[in-house]
C-alpha atoms as a PDB file:
ATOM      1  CA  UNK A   1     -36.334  63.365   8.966  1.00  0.00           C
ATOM      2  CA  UNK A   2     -32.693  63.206  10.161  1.00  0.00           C
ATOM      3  CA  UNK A   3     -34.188  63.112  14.153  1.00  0.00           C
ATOM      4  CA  UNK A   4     -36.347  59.951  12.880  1.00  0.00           C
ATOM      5  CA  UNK A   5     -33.512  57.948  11.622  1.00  0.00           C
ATOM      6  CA  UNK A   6     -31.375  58.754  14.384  1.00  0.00           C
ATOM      7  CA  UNK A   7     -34.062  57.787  16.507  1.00  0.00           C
ATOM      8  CA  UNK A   8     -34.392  54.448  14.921  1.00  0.00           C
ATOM      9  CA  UNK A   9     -30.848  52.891  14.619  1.00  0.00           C
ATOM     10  CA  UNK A  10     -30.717  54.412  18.477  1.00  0.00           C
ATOM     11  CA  UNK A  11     -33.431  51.678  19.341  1.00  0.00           C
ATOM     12  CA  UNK A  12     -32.523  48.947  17.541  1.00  0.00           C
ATOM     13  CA  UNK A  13     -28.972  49.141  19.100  1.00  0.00           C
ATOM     14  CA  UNK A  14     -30.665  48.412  22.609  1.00  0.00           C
ATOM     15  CA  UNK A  15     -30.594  45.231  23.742  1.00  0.00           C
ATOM     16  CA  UNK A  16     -34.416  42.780  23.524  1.00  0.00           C
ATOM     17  CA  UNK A  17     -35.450  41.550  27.224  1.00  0.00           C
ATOM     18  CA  UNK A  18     -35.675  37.717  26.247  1.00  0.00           C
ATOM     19  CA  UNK A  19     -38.076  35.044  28.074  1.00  0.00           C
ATOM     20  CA  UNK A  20     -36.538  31.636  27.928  1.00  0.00           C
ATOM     21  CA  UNK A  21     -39.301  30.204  29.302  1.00  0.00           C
ATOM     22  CA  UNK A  22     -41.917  30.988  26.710  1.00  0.00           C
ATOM     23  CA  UNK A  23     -39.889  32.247  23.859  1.00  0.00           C
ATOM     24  CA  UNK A  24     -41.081  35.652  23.910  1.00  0.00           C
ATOM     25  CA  UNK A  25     -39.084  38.764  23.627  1.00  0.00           C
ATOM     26  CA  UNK A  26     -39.871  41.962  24.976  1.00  0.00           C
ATOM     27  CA  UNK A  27     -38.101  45.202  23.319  1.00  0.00           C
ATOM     28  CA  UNK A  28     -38.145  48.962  24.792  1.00  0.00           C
ATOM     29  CA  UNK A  29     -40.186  51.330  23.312  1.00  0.00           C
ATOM     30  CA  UNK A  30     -38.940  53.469  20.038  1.00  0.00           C
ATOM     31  CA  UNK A  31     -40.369  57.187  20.913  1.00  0.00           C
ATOM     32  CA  UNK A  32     -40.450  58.413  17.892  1.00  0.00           C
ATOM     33  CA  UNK A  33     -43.141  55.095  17.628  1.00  0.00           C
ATOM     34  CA  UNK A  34     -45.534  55.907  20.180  1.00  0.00           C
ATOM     35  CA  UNK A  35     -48.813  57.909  19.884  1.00  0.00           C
ATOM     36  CA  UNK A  36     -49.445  60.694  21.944  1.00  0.00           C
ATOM     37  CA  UNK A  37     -50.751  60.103  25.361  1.00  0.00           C
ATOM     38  CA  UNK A  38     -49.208  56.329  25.394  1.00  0.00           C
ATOM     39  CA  UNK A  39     -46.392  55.443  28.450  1.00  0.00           C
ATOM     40  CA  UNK A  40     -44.910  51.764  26.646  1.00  0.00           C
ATOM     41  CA  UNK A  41     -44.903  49.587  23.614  1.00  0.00           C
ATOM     42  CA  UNK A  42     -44.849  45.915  24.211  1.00  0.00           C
ATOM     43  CA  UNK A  43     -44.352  43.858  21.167  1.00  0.00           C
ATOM     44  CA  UNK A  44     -43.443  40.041  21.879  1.00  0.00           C
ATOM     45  CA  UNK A  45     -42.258  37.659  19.106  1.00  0.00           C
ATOM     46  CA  UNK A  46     -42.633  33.545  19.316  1.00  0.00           C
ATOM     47  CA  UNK A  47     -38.657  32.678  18.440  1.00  0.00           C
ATOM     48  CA  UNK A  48     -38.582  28.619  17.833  1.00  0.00           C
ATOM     49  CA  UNK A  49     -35.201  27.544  17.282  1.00  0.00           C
ATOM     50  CA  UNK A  50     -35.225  24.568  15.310  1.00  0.00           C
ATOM     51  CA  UNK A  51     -33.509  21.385  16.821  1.00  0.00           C
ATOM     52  CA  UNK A  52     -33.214  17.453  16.177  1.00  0.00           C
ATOM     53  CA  UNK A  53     -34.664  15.003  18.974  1.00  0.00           C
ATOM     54  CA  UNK A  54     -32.978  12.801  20.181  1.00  0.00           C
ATOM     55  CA  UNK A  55     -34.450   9.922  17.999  1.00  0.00           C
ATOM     56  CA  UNK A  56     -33.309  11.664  14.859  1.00  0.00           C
ATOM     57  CA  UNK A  57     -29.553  11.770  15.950  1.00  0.00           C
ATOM     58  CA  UNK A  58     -29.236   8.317  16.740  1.00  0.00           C
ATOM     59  CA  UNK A  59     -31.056   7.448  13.130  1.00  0.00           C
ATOM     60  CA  UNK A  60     -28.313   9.350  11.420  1.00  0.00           C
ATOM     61  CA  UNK A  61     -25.467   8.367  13.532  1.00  0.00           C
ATOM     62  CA  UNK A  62     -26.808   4.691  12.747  1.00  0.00           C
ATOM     63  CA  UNK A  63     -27.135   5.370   8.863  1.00  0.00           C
ATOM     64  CA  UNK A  64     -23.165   7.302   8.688  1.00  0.00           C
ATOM     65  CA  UNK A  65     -21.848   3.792  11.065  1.00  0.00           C
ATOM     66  CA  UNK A  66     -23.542   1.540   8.113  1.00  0.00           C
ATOM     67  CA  UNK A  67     -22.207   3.494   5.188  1.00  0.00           C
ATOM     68  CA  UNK A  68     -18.887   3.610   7.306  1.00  0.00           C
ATOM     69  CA  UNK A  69     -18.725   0.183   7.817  1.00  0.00           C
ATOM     70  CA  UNK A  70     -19.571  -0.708   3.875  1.00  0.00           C
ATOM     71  CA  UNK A  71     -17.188   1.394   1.950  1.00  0.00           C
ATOM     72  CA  UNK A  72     -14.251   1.362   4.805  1.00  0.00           C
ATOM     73  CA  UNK A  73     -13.012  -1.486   3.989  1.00  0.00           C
ATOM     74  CA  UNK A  74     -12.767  -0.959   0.065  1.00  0.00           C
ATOM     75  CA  UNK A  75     -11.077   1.982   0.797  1.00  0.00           C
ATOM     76  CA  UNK A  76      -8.313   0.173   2.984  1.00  0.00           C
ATOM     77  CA  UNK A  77      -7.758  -2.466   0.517  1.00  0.00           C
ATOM     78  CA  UNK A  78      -7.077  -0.029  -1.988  1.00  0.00           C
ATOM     79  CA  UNK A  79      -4.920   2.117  -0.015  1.00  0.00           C
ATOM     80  CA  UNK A  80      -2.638  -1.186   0.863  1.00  0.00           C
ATOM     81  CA  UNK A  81      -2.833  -1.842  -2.799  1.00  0.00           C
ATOM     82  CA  UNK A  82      -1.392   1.681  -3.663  1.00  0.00           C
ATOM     83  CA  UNK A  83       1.258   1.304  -0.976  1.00  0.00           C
ATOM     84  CA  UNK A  84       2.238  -2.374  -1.976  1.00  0.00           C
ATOM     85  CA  UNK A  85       2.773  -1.542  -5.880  1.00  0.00           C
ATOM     86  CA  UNK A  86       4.493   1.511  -5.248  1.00  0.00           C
ATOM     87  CA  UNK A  87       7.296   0.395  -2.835  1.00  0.00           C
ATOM     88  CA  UNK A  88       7.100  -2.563  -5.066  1.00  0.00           C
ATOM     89  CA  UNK A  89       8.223  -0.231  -8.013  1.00  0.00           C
ATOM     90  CA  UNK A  90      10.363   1.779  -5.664  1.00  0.00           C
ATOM     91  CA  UNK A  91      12.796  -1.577  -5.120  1.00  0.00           C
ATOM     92  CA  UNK A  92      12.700  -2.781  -8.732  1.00  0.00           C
ATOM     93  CA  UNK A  93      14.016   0.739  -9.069  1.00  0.00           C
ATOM     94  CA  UNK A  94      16.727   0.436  -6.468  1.00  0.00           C
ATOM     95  CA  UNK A  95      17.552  -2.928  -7.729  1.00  0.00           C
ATOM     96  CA  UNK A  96      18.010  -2.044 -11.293  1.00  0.00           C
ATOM     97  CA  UNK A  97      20.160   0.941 -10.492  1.00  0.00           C
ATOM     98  CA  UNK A  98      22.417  -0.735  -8.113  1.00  0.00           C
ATOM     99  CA  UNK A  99      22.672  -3.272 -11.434  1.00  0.00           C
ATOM    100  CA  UNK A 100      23.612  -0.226 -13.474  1.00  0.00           C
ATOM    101  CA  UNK A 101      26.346   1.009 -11.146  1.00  0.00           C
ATOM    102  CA  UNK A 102      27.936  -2.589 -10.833  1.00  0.00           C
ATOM    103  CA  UNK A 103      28.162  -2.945 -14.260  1.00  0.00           C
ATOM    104  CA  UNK A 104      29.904   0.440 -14.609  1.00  0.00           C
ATOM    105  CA  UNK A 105      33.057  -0.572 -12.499  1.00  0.00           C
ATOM    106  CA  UNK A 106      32.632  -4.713 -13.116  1.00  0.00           C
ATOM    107  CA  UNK A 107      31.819  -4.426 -16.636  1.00  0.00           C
ATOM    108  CA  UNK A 108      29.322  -6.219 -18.364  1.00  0.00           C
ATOM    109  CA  UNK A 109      27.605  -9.158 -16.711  1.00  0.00           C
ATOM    110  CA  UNK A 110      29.043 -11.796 -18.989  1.00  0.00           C
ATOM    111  CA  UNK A 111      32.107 -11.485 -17.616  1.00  0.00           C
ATOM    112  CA  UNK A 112      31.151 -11.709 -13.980  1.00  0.00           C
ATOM    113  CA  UNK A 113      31.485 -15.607 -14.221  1.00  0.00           C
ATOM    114  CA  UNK A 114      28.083 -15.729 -12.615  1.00  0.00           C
ATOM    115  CA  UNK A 115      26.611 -17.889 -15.694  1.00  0.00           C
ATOM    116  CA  UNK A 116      28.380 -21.171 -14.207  1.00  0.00           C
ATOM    117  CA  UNK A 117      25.787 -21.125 -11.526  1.00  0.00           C
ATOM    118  CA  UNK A 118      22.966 -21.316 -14.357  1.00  0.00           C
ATOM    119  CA  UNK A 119      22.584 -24.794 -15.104  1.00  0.00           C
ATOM    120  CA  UNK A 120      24.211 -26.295 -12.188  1.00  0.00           C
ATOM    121  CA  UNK A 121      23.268 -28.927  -9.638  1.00  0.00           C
ATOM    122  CA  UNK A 122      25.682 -27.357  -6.991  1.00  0.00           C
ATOM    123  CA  UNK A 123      25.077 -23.716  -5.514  1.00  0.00           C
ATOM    124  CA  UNK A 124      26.640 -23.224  -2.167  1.00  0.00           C
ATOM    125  CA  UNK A 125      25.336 -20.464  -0.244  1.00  0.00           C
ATOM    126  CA  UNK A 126      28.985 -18.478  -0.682  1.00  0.00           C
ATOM    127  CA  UNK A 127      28.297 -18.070  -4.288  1.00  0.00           C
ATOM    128  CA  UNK A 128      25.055 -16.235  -3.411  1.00  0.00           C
ATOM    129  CA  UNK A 129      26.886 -13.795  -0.517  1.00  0.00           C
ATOM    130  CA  UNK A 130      29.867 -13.139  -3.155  1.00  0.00           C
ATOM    131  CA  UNK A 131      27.554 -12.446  -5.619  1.00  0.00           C
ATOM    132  CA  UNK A 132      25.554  -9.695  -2.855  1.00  0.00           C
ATOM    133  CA  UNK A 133      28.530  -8.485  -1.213  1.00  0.00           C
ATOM    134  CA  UNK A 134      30.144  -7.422  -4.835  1.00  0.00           C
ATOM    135  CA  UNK A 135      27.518  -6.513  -7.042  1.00  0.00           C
ATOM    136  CA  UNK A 136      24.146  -5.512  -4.986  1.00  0.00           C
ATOM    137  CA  UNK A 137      24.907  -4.144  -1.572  1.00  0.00           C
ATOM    138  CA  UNK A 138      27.463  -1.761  -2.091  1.00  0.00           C
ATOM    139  CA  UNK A 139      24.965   0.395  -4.332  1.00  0.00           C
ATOM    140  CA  UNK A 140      22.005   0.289  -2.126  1.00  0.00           C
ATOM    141  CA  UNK A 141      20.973   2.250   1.259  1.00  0.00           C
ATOM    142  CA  UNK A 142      21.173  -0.968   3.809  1.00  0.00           C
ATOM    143  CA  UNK A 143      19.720  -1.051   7.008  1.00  0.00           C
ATOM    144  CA  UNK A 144      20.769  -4.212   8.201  1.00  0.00           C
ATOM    145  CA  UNK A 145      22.531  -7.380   6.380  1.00  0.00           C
ATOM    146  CA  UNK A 146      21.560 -10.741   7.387  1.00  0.00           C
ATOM    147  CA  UNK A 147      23.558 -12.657   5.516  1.00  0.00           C
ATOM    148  CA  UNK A 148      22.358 -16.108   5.023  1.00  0.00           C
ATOM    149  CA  UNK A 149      19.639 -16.755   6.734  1.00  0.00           C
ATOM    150  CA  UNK A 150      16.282 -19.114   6.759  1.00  0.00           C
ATOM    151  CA  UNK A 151      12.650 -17.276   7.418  1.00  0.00           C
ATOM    152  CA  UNK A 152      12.933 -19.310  10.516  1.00  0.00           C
ATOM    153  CA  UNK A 153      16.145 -17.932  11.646  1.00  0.00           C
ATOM    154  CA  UNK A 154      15.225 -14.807  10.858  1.00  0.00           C
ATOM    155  CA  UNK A 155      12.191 -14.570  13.489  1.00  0.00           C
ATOM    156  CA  UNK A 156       9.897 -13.996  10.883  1.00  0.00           C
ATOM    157  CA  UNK A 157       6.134 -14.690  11.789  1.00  0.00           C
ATOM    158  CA  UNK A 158       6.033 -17.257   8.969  1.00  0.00           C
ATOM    159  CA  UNK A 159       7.801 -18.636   5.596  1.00  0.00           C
ATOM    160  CA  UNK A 160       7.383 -16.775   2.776  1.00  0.00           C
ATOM    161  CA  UNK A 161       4.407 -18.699   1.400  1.00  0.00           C
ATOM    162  CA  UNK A 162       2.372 -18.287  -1.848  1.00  0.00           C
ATOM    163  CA  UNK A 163      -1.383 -17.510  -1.417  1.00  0.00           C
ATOM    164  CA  UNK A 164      -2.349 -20.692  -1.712  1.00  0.00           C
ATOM    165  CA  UNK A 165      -0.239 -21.870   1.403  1.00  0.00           C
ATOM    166  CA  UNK A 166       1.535 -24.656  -0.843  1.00  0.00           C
ATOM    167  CA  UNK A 167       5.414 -24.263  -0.861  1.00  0.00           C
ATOM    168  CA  UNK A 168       7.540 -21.671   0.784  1.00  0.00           C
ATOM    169  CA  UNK A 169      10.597 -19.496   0.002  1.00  0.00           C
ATOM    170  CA  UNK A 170      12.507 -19.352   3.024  1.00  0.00           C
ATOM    171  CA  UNK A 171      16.011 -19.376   2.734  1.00  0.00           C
ATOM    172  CA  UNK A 172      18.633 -16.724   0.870  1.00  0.00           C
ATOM    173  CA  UNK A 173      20.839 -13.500   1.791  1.00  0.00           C
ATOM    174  CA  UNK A 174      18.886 -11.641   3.462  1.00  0.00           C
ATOM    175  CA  UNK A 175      19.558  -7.840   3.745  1.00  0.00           C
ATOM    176  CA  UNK A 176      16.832  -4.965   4.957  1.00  0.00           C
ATOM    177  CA  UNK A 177      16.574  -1.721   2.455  1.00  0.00           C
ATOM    178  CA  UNK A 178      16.340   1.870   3.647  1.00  0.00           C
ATOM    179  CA  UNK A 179      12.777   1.864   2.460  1.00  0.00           C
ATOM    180  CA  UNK A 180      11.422  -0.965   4.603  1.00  0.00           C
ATOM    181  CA  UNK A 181      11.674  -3.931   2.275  1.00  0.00           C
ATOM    182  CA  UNK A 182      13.427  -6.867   2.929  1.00  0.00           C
ATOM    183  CA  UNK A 183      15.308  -8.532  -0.161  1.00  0.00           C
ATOM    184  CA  UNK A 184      15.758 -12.328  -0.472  1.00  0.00           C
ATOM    185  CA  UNK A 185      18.518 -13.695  -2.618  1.00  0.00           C
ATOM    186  CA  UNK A 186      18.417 -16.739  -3.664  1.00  0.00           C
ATOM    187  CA  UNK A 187      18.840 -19.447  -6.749  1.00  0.00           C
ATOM    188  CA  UNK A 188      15.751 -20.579  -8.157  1.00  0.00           C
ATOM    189  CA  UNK A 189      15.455 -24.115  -9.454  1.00  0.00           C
ATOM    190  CA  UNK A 190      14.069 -24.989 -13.072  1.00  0.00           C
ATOM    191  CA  UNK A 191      12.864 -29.053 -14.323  1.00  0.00           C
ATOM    192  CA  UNK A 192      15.338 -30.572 -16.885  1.00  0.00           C
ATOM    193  CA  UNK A 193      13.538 -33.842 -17.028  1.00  0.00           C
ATOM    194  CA  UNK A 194      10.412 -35.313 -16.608  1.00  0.00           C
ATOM    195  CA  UNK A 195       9.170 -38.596 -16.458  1.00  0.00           C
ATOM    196  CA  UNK A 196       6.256 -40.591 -18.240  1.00  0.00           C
ATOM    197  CA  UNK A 197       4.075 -38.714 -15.588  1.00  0.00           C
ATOM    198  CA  UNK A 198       5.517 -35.649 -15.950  1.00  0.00           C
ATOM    199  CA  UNK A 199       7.182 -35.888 -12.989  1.00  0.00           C
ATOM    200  CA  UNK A 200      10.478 -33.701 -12.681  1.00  0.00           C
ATOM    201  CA  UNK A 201      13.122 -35.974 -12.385  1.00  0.00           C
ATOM    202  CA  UNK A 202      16.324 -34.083 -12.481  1.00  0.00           C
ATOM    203  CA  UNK A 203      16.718 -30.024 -11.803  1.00  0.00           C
ATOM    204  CA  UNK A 204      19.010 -27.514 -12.043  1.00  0.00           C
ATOM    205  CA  UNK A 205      19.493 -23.837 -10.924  1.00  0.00           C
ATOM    206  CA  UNK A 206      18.010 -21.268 -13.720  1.00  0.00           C
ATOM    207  CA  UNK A 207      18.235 -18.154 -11.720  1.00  0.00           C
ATOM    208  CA  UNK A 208      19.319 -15.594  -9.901  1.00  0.00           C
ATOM    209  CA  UNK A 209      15.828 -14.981  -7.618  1.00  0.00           C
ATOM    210  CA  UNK A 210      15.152 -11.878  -5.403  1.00  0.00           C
ATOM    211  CA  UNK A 211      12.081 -11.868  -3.235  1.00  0.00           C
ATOM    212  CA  UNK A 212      10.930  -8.416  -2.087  1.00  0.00           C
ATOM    213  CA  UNK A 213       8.888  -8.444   0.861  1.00  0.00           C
ATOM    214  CA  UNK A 214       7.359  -4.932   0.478  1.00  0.00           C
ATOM    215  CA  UNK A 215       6.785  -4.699   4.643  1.00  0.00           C
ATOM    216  CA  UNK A 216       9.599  -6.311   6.109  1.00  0.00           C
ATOM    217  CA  UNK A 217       9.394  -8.892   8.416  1.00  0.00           C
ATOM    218  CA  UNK A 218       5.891  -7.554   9.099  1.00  0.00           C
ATOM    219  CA  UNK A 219       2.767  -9.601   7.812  1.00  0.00           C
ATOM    220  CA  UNK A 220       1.816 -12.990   6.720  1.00  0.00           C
ATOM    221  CA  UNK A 221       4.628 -13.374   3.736  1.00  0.00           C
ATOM    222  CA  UNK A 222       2.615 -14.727   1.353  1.00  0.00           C
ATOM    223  CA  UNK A 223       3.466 -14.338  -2.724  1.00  0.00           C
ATOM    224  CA  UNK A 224       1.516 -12.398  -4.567  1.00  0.00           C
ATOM    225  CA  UNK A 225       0.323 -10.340  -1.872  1.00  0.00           C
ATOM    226  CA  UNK A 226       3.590  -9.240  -0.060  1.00  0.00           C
ATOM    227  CA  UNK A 227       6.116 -10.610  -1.396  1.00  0.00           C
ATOM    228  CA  UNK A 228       7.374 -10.494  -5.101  1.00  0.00           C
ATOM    229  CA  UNK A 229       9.526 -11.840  -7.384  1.00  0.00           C
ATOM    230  CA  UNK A 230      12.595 -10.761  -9.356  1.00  0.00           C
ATOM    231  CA  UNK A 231      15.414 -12.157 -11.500  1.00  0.00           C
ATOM    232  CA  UNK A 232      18.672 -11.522 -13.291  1.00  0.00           C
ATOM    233  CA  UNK A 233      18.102 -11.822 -16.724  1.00  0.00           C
ATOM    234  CA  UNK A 234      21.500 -12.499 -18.104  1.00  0.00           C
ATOM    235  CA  UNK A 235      20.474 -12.105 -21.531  1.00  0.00           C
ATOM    236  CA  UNK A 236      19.256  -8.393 -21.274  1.00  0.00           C
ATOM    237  CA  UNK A 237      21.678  -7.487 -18.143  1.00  0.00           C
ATOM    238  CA  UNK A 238      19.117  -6.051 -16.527  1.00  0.00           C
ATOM    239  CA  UNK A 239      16.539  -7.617 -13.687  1.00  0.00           C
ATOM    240  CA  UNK A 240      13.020  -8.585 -14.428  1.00  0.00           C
ATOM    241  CA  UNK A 241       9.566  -9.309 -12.507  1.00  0.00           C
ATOM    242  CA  UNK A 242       9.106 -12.995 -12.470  1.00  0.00           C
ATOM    243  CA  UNK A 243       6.794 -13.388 -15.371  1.00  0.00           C
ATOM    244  CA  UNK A 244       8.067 -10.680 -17.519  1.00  0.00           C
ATOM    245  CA  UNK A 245       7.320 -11.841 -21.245  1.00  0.00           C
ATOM    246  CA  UNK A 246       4.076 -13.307 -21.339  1.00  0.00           C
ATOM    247  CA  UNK A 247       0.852 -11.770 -22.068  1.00  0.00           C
ATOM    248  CA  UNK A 248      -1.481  -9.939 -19.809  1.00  0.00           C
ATOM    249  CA  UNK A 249      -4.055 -12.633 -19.883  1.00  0.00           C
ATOM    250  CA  UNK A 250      -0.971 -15.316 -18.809  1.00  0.00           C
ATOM    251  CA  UNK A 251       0.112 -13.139 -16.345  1.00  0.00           C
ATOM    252  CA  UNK A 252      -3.266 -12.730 -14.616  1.00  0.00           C
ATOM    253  CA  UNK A 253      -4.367 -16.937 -15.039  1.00  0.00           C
ATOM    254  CA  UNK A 254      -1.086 -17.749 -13.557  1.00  0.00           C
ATOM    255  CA  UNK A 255      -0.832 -15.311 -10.941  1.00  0.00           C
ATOM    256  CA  UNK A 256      -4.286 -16.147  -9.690  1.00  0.00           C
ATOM    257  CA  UNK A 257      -3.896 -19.703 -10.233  1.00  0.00           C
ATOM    258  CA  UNK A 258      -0.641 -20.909 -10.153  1.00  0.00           C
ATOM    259  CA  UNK A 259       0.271 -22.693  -6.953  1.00  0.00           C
ATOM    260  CA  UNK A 260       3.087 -20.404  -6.099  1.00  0.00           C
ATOM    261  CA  UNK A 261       1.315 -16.944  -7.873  1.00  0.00           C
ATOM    262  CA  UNK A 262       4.775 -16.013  -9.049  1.00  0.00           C
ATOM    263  CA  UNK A 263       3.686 -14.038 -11.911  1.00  0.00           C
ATOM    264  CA  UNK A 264       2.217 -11.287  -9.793  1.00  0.00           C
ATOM    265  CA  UNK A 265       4.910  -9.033  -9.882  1.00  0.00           C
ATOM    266  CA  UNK A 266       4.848  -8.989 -13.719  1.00  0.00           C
ATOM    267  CA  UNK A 267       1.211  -8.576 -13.688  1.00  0.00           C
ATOM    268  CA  UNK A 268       1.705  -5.243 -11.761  1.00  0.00           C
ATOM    269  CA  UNK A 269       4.559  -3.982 -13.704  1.00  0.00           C
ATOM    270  CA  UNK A 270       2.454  -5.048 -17.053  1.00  0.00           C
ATOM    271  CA  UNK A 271      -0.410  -2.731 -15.528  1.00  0.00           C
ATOM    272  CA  UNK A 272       2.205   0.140 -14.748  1.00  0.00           C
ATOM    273  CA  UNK A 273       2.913  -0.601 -11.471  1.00  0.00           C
ATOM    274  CA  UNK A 274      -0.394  -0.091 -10.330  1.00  0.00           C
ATOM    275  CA  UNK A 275      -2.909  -3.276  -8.801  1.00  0.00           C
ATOM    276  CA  UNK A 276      -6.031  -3.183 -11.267  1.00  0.00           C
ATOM    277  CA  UNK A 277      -9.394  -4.036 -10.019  1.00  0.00           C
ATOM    278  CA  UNK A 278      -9.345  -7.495 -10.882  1.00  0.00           C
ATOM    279  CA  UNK A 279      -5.820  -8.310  -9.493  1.00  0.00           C
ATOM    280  CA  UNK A 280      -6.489 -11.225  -7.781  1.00  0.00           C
ATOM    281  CA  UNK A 281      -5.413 -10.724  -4.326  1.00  0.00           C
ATOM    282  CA  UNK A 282      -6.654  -7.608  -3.029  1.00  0.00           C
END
C-alpha cells in the first residue's frame, strides 16, 4: 500500500507534455497504472481557457467611460464644495481668534474708537490699514500684505463679482493667509434714505467687511461661490458671516436670489459649515 502511494504523488510531480495547438495534454505513464503486458498510457484532456473577444472589451470599456462620465462630475462638485466650506470655516476661525488676541492686549472693542467710522460719509483708506496693521495682522500667519489695493491692481483675473455678474467688490487691504485665502478689508456701505421710489438717496458706512476668497487670486471671484463675506459686529465683539441672524429659509432666498448672494456665507455656517444639496451654487 505504502509502494502505491509513493508511486502516485511520484507521478503527479512530473511535469504534463502540453499541445498549444490543440489543447491537449499528454502525461507519462503512472506504473503502478498499467496492466500487464502494456508499454504507455496516453490520456489527453481538452483544456479551454476562457477569454473575452475583443467585442466584449470594448462594450465594457464603453459602459465604465459612460458611467464615468455621469457621476464624475457630481463627484467633483462635491469635492470643491467640501474644500470651499472647510477653508471657509478654517478663516472664520483664524479671523475670530486673531479678534480674541487683539482684544486681550487692546481691550474691549468699544474702546478702539473704531465706531466713528460706523455711520460716516468719510472713510479714507488709512483708517482701514490702521485698523489691519493693529488689530488683524499681527495675530495671523501672513504670506504676503498688499496693502491697499484694487482687484485690478492686484492682477487678479477678474473683480470680485457676485454670481449674478451685477456689482463687484474690488477694492480693500488686501493681505494673503498661510492657508491660501486672500482677505479683503473693506467698509461696507448701508442706505439711510430713500426716495418716493425707493431710491437710496444718501449712504453711510455700516461696516467693517472682510471678503475671503477661499483660492486666492485663483478662479473667477464670484460671491457666493468663492468668495464670502464677513463683518465686525461691534455689538457682540466678535465677527459674523454676512447674513448671520436671519432664518434658514432667508438665508437660502437671498443667497440664491439676491443680486450680490451675500448671505451665502451665513447659509453655510447655519448648515454647520458644510454646502447642503440645495445650496444654490454648486
Amino acid at each position: 500500500m505504502g509502494d502505491d502511494v509513493i508511486s502516485k504523488n511520484l507521478y503527479s510531480k512530473k511535469r504534463c507534455n502540453l499541445n498549444m495547438s490543440d489543447g491537449t495534454a499528454t502525461f507519462p505513464p503512472n506504473p503502478a497504472l498499467i496492466s500487464e503486458g502494456a508499454t504507455h498510457v496516453a490520456r489527453s484532456y481538452n483544456i479551454r481557457r476562457a477569454a473575452f473577444t475583443l467585442a466584449e472589451v470594448l462594450i465594457t470599456l464603453g459602459i465604465i467611460g459612460v458611467v464615468a462620465a455621469m457621476t464624475m462630475p457630481t463627484l467633483i462638485n462635491k469635492y470643491q464644495a467640501k474644500v470651499a466650506a472647510t477653508r471657509l470655516k478654517q478663516t472664520y476661525s483664524i479671523l475670530s481668534q486673531a479678534l480674541t488676541a487683539a482684544q486681550a492686549d487692546y481691550g474691549d472693542i468699544s474702546g478702539w474708537g473704531i465706531q466713528s467710522l460706523y455711520g460716516s460719509t468719510d472713510v479714507y483708506d488709512d483708517d482701514i490699514s490702521d485698523f489691519m496693521q493693529k488689530y488683524i495682522i499681527p495675530y495671523v500667519k501672513v504670506v504676503k500684505d498688499y496693502g491697499i489695493k484694487s482687484s485690478t491692481s492686484m492682477g487678479l483675473k477678474g473683480p470680485y463679482m457676485p454670481v449674478s455678474h451685477t456689482s463687484q467688490f474690488g477694492r480693500g487691504y488686501y493681505i494673503a493667509l498661510a492657508n491660501g485665502t486672500l482677505i479683503n478689508s473693506f467698509m461696507g456701505t448701508g442706505c439711510d434714505e430713500y426716495n418716493d421710489d425707493n431710491e437710496c438717496i444718501r449712504s453711510s458706512y455700516k461696516n467693517i467687511m472682510f471678503g475671503v476668497d477661499i483660492n486666492g487670486s485663483r478662479g473667477t471671484n464670484l460671491i457666493g461661490k468663492e468668495f464670502f463675506l464677513m463683518y465686525l459686529d461691534l455689538k457682540n465683539n466678535k465677527f459674523n458671516m454676512f447674513g448671520v441672524g436671519y432664518d434658514r429659509t432667508r438665508l437660502l432666498e437671498t443667497c440664491a436670489t439676491d443680486l450680490e448672494s451675500q448671505f451665502c456665507g451665513a447659509l453655510i455656517q447655519a448648515d454647520g459649515w458644510e454646502i447642503k444639496d440645495d445650496y444654490p451654487w454648486w
